[in-house]
Protein backbone atom coordinates (compact mmCIF):
# COMPACT_ATOMS: atom_id res chain seq x y z
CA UNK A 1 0.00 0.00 0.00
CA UNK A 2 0.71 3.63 -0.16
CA UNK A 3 2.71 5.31 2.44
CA UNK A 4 -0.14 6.41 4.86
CA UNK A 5 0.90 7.19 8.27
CA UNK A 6 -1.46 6.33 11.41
CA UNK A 7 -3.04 9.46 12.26
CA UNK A 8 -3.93 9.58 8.24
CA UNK A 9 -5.56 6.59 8.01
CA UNK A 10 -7.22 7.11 11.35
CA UNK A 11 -8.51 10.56 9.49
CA UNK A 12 -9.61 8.68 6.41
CA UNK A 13 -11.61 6.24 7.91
CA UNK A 14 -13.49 7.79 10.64
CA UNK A 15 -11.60 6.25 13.27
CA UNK A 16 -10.04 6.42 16.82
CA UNK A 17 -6.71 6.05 17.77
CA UNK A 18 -6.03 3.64 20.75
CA UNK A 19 -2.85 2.94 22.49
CA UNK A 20 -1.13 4.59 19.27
CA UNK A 21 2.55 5.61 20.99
CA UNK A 22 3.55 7.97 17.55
CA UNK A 23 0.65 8.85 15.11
CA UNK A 24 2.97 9.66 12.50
CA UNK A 25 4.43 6.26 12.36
CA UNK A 26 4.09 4.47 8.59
CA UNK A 27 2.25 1.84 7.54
CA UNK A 28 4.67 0.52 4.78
CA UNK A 29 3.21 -3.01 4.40
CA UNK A 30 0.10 -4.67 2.94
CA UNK A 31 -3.57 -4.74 4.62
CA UNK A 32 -3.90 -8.04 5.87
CA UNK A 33 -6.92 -9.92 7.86
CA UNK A 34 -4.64 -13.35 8.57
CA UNK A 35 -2.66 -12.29 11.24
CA UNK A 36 -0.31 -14.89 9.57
CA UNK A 37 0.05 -12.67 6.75
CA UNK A 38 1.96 -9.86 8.94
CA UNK A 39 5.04 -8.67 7.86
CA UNK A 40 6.82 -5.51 9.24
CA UNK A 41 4.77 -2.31 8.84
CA UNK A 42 1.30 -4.04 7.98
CA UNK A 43 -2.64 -2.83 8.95
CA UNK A 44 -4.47 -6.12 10.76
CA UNK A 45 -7.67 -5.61 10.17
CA UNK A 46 -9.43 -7.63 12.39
CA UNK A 47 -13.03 -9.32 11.53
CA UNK A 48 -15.51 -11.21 13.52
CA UNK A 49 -16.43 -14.33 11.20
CA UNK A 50 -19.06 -16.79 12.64
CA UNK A 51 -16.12 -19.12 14.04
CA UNK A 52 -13.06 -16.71 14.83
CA UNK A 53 -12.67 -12.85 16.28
CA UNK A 54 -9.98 -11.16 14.46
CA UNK A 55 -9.73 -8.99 17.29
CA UNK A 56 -8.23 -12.33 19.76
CA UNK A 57 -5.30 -12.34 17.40
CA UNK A 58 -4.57 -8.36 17.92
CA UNK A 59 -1.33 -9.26 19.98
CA UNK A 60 0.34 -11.41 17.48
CA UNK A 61 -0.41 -9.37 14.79
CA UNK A 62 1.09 -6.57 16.68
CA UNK A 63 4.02 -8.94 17.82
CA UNK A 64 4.41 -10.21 14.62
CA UNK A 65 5.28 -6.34 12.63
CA UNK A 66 1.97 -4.84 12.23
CA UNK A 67 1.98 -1.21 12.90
CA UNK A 68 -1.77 -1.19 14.50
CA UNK A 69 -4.84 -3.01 14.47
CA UNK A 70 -8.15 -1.88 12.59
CA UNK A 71 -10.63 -2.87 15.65
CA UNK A 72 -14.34 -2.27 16.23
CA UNK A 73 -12.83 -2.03 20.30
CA UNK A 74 -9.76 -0.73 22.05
CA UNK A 75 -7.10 -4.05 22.69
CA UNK A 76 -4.50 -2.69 24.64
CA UNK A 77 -2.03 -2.55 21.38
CA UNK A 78 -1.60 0.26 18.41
CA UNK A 79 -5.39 0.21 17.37
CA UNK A 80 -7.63 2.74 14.92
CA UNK A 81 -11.08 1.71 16.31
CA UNK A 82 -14.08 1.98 13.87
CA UNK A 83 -17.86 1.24 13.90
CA UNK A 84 -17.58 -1.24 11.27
CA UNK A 85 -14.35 -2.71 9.91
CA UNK A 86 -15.41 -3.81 6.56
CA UNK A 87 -17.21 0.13 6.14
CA UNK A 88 -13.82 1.45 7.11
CA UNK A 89 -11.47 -1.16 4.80
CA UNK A 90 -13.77 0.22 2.28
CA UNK A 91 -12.96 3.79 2.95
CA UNK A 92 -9.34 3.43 3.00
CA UNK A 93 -9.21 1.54 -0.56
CA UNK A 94 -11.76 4.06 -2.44
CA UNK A 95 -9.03 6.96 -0.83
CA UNK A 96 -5.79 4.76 -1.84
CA UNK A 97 -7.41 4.00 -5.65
CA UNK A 98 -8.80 7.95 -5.90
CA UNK A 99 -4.91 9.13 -5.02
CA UNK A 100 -3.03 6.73 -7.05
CA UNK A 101 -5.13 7.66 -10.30
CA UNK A 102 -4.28 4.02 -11.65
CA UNK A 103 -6.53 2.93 -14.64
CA UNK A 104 -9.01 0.40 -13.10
CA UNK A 105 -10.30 -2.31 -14.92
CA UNK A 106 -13.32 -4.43 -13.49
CA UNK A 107 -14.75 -7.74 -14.52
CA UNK A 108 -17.97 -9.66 -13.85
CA UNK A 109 -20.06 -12.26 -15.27
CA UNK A 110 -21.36 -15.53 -14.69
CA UNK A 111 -18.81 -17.72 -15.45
CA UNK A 112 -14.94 -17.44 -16.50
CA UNK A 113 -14.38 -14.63 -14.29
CA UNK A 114 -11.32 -15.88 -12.79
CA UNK A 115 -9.71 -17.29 -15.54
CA UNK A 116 -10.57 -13.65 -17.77
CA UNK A 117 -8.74 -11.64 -14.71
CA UNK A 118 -5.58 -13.99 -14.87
CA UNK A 119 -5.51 -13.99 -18.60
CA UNK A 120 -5.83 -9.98 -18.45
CA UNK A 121 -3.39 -9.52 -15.53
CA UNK A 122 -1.04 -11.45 -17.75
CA UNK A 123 -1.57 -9.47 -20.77
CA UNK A 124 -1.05 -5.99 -19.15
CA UNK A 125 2.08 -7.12 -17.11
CA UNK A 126 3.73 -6.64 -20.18
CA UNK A 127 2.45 -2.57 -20.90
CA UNK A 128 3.47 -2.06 -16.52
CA UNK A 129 3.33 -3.07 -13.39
CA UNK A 130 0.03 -4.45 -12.76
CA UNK A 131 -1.60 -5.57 -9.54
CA UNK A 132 -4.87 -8.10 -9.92
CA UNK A 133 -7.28 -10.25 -7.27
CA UNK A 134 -5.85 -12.90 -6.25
CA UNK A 135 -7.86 -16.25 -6.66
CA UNK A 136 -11.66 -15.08 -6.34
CA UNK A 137 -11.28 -12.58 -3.23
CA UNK A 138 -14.12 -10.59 -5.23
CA UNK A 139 -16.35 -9.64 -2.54
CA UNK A 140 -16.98 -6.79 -0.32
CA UNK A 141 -13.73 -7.99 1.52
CA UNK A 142 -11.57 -9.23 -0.96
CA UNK A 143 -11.87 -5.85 -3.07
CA UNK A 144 -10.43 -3.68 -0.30
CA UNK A 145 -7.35 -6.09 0.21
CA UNK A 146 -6.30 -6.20 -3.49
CA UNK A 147 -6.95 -2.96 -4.37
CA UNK A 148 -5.01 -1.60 -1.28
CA UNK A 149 -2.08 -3.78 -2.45
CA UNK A 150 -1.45 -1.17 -5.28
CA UNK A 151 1.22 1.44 -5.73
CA UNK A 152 2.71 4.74 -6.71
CA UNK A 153 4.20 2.43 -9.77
CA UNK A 154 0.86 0.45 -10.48
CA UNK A 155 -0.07 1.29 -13.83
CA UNK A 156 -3.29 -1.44 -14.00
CA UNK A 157 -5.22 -2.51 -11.35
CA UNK A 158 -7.47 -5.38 -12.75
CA UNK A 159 -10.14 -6.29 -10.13
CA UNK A 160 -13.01 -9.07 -10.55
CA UNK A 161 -16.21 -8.07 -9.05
CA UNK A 162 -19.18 -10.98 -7.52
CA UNK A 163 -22.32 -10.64 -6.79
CA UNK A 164 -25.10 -12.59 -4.75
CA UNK A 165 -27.39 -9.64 -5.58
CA UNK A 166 -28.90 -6.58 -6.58
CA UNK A 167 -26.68 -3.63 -5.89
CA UNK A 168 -23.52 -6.37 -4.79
CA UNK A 169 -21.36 -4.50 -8.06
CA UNK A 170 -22.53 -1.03 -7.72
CA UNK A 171 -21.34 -0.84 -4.05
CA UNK A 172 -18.16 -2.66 -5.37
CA UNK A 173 -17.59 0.00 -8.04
CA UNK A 174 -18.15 2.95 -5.58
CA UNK A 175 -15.44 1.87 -3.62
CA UNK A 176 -13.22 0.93 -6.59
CA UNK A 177 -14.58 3.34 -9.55
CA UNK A 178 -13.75 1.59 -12.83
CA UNK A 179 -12.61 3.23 -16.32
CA UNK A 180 -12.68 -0.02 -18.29
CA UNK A 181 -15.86 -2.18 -16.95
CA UNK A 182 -16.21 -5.84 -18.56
CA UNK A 183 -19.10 -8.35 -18.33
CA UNK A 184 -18.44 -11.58 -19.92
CA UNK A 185 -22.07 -13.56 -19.85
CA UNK A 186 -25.36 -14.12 -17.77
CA UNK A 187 -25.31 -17.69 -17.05
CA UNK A 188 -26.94 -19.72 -14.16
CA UNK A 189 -24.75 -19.07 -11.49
CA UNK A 190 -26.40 -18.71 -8.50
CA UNK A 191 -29.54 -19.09 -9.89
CA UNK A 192 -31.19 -19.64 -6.94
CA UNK A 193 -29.97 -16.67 -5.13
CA UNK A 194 -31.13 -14.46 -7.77
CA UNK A 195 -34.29 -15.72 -9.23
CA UNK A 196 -33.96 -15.37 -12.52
CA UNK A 197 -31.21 -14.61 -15.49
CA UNK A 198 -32.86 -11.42 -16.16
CA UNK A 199 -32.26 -10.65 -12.34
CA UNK A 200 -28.66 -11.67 -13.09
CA UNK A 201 -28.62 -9.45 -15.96
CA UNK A 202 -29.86 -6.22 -13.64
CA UNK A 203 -27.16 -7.16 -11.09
CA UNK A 204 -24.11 -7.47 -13.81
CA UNK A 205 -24.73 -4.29 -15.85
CA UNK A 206 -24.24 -2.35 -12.81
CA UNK A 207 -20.74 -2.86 -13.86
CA UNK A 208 -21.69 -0.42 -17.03
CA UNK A 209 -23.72 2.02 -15.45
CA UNK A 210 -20.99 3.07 -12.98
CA UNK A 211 -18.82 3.77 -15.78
CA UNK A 212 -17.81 7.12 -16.61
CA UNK A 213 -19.11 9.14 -20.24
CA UNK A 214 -17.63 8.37 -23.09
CA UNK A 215 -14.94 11.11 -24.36
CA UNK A 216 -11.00 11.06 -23.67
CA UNK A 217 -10.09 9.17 -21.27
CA UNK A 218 -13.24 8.37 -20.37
CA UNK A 219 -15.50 5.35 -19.61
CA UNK A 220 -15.36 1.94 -22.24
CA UNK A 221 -17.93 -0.81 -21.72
CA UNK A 222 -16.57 -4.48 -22.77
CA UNK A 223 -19.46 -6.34 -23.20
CA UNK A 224 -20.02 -9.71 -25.05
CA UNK A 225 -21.65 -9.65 -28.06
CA UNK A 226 -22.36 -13.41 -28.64
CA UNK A 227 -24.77 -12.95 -25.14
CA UNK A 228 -27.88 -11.04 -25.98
CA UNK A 229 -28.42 -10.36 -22.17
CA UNK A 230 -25.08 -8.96 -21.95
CA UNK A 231 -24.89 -7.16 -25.28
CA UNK A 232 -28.41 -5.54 -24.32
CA UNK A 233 -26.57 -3.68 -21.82
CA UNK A 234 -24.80 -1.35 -24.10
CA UNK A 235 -28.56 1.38 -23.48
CA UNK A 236 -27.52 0.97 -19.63
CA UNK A 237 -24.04 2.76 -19.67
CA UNK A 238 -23.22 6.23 -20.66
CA UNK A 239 -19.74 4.92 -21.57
CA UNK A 240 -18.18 3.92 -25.00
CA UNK A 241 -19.27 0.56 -26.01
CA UNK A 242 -16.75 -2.27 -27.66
CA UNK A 243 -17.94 -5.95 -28.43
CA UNK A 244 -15.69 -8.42 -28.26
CA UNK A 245 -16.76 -12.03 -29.44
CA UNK A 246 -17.31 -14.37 -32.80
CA UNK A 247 -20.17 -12.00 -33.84
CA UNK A 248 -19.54 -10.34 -37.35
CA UNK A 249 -19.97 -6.71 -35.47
CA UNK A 250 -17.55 -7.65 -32.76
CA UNK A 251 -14.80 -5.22 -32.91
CA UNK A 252 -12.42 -7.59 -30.90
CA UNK A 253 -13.32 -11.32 -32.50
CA UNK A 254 -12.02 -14.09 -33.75
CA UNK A 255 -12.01 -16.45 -36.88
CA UNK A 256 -10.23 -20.33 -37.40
CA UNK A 257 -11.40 -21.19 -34.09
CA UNK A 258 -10.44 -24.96 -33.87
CA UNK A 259 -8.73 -26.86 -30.60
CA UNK A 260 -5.13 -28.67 -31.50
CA UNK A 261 -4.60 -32.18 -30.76
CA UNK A 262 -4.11 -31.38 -27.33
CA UNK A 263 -7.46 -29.64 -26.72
CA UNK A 264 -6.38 -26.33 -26.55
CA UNK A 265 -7.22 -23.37 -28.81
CA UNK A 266 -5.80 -21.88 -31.45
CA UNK A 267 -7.25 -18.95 -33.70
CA UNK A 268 -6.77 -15.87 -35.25
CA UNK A 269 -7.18 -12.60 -33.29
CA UNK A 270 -8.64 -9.13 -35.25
CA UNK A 271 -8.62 -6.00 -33.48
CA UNK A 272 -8.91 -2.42 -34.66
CA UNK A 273 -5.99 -2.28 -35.03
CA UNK A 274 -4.69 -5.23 -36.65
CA UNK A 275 -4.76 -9.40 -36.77
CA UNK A 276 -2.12 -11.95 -35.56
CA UNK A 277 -2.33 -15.93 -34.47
CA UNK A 278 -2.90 -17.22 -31.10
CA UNK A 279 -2.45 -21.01 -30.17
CA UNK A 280 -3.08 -20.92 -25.98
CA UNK A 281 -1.27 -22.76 -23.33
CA UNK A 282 -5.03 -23.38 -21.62
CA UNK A 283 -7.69 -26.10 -21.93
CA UNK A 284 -11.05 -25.58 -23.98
CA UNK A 285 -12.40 -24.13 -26.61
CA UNK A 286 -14.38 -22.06 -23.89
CA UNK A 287 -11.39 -19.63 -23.33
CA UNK A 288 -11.31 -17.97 -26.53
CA UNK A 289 -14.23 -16.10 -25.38
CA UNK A 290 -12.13 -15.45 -22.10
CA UNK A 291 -9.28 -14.57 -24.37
CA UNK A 292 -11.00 -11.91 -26.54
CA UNK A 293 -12.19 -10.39 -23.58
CA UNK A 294 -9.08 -9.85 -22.36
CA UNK A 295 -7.60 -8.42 -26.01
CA UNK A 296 -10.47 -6.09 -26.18
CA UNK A 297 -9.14 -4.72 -22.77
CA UNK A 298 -5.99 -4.85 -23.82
CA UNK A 299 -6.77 -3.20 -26.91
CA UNK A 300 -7.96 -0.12 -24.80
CA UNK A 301 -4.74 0.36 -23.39
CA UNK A 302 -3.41 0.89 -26.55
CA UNK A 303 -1.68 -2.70 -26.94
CA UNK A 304 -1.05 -3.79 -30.59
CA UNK A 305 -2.74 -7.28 -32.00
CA UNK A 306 0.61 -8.97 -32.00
CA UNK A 307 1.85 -7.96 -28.54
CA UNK A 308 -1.98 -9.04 -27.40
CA UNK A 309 -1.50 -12.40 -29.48
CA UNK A 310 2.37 -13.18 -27.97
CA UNK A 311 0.71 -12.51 -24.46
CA UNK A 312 -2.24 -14.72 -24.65
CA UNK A 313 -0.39 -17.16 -26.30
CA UNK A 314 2.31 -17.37 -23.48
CA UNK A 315 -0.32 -16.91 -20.83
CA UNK A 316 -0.69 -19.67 -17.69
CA UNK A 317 -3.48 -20.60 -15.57
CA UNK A 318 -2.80 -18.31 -12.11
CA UNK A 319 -5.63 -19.38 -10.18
CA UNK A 320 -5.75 -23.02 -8.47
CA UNK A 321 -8.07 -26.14 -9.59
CA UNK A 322 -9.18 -24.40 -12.64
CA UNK A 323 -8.06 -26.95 -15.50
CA UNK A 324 -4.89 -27.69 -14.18
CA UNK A 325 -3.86 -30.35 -16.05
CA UNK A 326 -1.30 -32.90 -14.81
CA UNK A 327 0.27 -36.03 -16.45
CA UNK A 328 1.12 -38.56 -13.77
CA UNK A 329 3.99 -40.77 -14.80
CA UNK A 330 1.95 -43.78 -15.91
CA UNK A 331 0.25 -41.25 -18.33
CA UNK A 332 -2.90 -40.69 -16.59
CA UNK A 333 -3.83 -36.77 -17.12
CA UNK A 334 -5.72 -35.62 -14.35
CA UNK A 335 -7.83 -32.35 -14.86
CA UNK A 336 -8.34 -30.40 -11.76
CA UNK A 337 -10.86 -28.10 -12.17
CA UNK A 338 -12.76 -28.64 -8.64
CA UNK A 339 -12.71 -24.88 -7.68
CA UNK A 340 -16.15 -24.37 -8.39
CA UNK A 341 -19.39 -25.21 -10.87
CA UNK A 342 -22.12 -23.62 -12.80
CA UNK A 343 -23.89 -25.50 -15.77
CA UNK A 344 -22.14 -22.87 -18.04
CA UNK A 345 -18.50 -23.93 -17.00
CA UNK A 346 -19.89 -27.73 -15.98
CA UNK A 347 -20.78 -27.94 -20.40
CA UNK A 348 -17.26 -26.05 -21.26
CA UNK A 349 -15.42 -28.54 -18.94
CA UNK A 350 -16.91 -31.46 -20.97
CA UNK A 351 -16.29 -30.25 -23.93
CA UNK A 352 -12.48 -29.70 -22.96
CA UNK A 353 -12.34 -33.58 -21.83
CA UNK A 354 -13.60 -34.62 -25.07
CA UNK A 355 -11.26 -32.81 -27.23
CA UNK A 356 -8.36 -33.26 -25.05
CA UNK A 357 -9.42 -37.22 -24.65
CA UNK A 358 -9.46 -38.22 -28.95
CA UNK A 359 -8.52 -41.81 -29.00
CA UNK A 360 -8.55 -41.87 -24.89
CA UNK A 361 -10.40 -43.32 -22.08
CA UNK A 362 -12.14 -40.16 -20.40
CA UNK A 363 -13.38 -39.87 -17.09
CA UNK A 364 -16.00 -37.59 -15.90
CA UNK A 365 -15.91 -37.34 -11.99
CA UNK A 366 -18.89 -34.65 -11.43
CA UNK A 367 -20.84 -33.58 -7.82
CA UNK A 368 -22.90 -31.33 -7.25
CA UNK A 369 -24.16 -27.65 -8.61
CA UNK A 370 -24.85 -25.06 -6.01
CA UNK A 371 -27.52 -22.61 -5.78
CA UNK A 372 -29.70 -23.66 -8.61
CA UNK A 373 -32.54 -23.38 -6.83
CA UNK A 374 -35.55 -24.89 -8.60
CA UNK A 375 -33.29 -25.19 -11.89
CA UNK A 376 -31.08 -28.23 -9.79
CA UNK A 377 -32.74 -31.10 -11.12
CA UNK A 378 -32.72 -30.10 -14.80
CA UNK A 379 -29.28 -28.50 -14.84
CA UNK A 380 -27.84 -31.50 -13.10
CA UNK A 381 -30.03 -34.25 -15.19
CA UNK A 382 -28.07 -32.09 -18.65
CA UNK A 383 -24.91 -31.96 -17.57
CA UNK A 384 -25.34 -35.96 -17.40
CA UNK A 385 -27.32 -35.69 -20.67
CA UNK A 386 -24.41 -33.94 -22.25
CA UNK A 387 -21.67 -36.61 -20.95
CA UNK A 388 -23.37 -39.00 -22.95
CA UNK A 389 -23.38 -36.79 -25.99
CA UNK A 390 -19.67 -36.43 -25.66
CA UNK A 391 -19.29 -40.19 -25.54
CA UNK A 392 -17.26 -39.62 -21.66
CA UNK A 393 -16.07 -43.11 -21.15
CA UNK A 394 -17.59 -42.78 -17.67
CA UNK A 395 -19.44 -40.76 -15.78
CA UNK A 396 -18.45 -40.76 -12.09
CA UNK A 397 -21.43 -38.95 -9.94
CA UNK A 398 -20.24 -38.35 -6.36
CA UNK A 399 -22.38 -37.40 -3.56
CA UNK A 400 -26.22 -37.26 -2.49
CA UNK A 401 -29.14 -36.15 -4.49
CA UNK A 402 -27.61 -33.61 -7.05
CA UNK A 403 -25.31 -36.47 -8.00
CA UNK A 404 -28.19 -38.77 -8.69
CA UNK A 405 -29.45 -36.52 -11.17
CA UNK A 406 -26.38 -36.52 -12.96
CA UNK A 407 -26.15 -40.09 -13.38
CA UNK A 408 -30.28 -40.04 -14.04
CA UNK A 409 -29.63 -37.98 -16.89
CA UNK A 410 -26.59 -39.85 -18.28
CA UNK A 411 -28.99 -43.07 -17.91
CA UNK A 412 -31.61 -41.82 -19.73
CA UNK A 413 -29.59 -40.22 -22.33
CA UNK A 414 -28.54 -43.83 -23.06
CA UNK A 415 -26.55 -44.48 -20.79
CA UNK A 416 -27.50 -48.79 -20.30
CA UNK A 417 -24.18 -50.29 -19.12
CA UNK A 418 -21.55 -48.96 -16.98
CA UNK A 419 -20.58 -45.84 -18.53
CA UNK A 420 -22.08 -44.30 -15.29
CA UNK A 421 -22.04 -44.92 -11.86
CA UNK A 422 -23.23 -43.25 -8.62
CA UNK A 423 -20.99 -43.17 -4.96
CA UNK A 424 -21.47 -41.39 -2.16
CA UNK A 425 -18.26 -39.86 -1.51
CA UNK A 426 -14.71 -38.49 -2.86
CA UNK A 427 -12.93 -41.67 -0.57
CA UNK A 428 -15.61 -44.01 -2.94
CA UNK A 429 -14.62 -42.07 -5.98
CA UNK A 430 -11.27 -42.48 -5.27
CA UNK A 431 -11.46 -46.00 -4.55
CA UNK A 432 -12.97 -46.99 -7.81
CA UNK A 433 -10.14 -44.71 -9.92
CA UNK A 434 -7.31 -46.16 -8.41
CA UNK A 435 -9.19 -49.85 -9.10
CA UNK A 436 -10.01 -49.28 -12.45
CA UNK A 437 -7.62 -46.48 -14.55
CA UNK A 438 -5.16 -47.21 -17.35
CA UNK A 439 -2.19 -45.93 -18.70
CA UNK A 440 -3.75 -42.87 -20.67
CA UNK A 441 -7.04 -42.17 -19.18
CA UNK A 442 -8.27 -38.87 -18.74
CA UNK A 443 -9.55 -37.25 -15.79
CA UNK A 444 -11.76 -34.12 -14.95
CA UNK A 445 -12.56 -33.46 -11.55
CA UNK A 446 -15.16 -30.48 -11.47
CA UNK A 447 -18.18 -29.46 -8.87
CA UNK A 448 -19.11 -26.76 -6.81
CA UNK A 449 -15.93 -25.37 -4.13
CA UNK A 450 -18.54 -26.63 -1.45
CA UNK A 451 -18.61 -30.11 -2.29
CA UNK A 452 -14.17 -30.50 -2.05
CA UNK A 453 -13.65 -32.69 -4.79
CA UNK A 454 -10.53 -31.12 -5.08
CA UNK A 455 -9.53 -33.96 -2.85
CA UNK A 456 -10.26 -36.76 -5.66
CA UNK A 457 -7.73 -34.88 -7.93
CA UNK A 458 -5.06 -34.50 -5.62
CA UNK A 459 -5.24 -38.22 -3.90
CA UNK A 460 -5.06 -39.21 -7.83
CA UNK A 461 -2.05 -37.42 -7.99
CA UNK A 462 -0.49 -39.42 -5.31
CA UNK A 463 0.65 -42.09 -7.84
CA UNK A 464 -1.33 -44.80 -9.28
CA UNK A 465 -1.85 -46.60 -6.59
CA UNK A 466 -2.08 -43.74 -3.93
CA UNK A 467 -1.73 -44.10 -0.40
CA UNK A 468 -4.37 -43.57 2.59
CA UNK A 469 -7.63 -41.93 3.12
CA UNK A 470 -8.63 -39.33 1.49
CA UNK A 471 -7.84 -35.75 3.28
């Protein structure tokens, strides 16, 4: 963070100063709410969560480096004591971002979020120093913490933006006010929550309607123009509108789409201001979209189609158990991508196994789909549906009820023999892999963060045979 002593921040955020021996003393290192995170010259802000108090860890925080604590109560150590932390950590990162003038760049959408921030971060390292969320910490927490990791020498700050409701991203862009706002789709994610994709659609375009008018340097829209719902909300913004997509109009699109051998993409890029080849390190055909949202951003900051190509081209996966691919020795590939599911990224994560699996034994291990709602039992009997269609070798369902109606929809798809089966848990799941896999199968691993199936993948990774209980 920016050099702000005590007695500033204090000022900034409507606070008190406790047991504060020098106001003017520095806070030189990053805003932290682990007090294992301290390092010398760090703000603990401490949070009451349903199972831990922030503020019972004030002392080590304190011990550990940190210059004061950011307390709803006085501790006896260096404190600025507020009404509401999360209010205040708000405060201090809409001051930090307002002084630092760094071009902000803000993503939402249903699904590919992460994986469109990490290809973007990756793309503007290469204009300057860029700072971008880390994982998903895109709530009203998260936000804060990453934008209050930037710099005098942060040229981008790229920030992905959730939402569980109306009014979730406007609050998020008050306290973070984008230049360059992006929404990638309006899926089914969190369906349930929501009510509706048209209530989806009024939460995401708040991203465009906190943009600023169009004119130099002013506000650009990035919007999706194979998405109706999305493209619709080019009337909602006052800001400059680009498309980006495989629609004819799209100002950012792209043409030759095709996967290699390997099941990753390879196509060729046309921007505004020129065309050039990309072939991507990632998985799934799914990512081009991710990838021309990411040009068309690039594109705005005034990056040539060939750097933009090099950059996506070169780009990594950032973010954990999002198709991360790993060949064991034996040859089995295991595909991670347990972070979390929607029936958007549930189809694209198919899709990827099939390509990547030509002339391979595939394995679908699939749980459950959160916050459906009323949509769970036909979401989850398609995604089974759609295994089938893919000719999966072998659909493993894992867990209770939503994992029934996967293997109900494989099974009526056509699914007569043992192409599917049903078991109750990752340790079952696991079980049956290690019994039955072969030199050269492919794996995908892929349900909602809640169910932990992360824990299939990485027991898999263990060897062939694998050792112990699952953890």
């Amino acid at each position: 963070m920016i050099a702000l002593s005590l007695a500033e921040i204090a000022e900034i955020v409507g606070g008190q100063s406790h047991d504060i021996p020098d106001p003017a003393t520095p806070v030189t290192g990053p805003v932290v709410i682990d007090s294992r995170a301290v390092e010398p010259g760090s703000l603990f802000a401490a949070f009451q969560g349903e199972k831990v108090d922030g503020h019972d860890y004030a002392e080590r925080a304190v011990a550990a480096g940190a210059a004061a604590v950011l307390a709803t109560r006085p501790l006896g150590v260096p404190a600025i004591v507020v009404d509401d932390v999360q209010s205040a950590l708000g405060r201090l990162a809409r001051h930090v971002v307002k002084r630092l003038g760094t071009k902000v760049v803000a993503l939402t959408g249903s699904a590919g979020k992460t994986s469109t921030k990490d290809l973007i971060a990756q793309v503007l390292q290469r204009k300057g120093p860029t700072v971008w969320t880390p994982g998903s910490l895109n709530n009203e927490i998260g936000l804060p913490l990453t934008a209050l990791r930037a710099t005098e020498e942060t040229e981008h700050l790229v920030l992905e933006m959730g939402a569980r409701g109306i009014g979730h991203i406007r609050y998020l862009t008050e306290l973070t006010p984008p230049r360059i706002g992006l929404v990638l789709n309006v899926g089914t994610a969190h369906i349930g929550e929501f009510g509706g994709r048209e209530q989806i659609a009024q939460a995401k375009g708040e991203m465009v309607e906190s943009l600023p008018p169009a004119g130099e340097d002013g506000g650009v829209a990035v919007l999706n123009a194979d998405d109706p719902l999305v493209r619709a909300m080019a009337s909602r913004t006052k800001a400059r509108v680009l498309l980006f997509g495989e629609a004819d109009d799209a100002a950012v699109r792209a043409e030759n789409v095709r996967l290699t051998e390997l099941g990753q993409p390879t196509f060729t890029l046309h921007t505004p201001t020129g065309c050039s080849d990309v072939t991507m390190r990632l998985y799934g055909e799914h990512h081009v979209s991710n990838a021309l949202a990411a040009a068309a951003v690039a594109h705005e900051l005034d990056m040539s189609a060939s750097e933009i190509a090099l950059a996506l081209s070169e780009a990594g996966t950032l973010s954990r158990w999002r198709m991360e691919v790993t060949e064991r020795p034996d040859g089995v590939t295991v595909v991670n991508d347990a972070y979390n599911a929607n029936p958007e990224s549930m189809r694209a994560a198919l899709r990827a196994l099939a390509a990547m699996g030509k002339g391979r034994r595939t394995w679908a291990v699939l749980g459950q789909m959160a916050e459906l709602g009323d949509e769970a039992l036909v979401e989850h009997d398609a995604v089974g549906r759609l295994a089938v269609r893919l000719n999966v070798g072998k659909l493993v369902a894992v867990g209770g009820r939503e994992a029934s109606w996967l293997q109900l929809g494989a099974y009526n798809e056509g699914s007569w023999g043992e192409e599917s089966v049903h078991v109750s848990d990752a340790q079952a799941a696991v079980d049956l892999l290690r019994r039955e896999l072969r030199p050269g199968d492919v794996v995908l691993v892929k349900a909602s963060r809640s169910v932990g199936l992360e824990r299939i993948a990485q027991a898999l990774l263990e060897g062939p045979e694998g050792e112990g209980a699952v953890r």
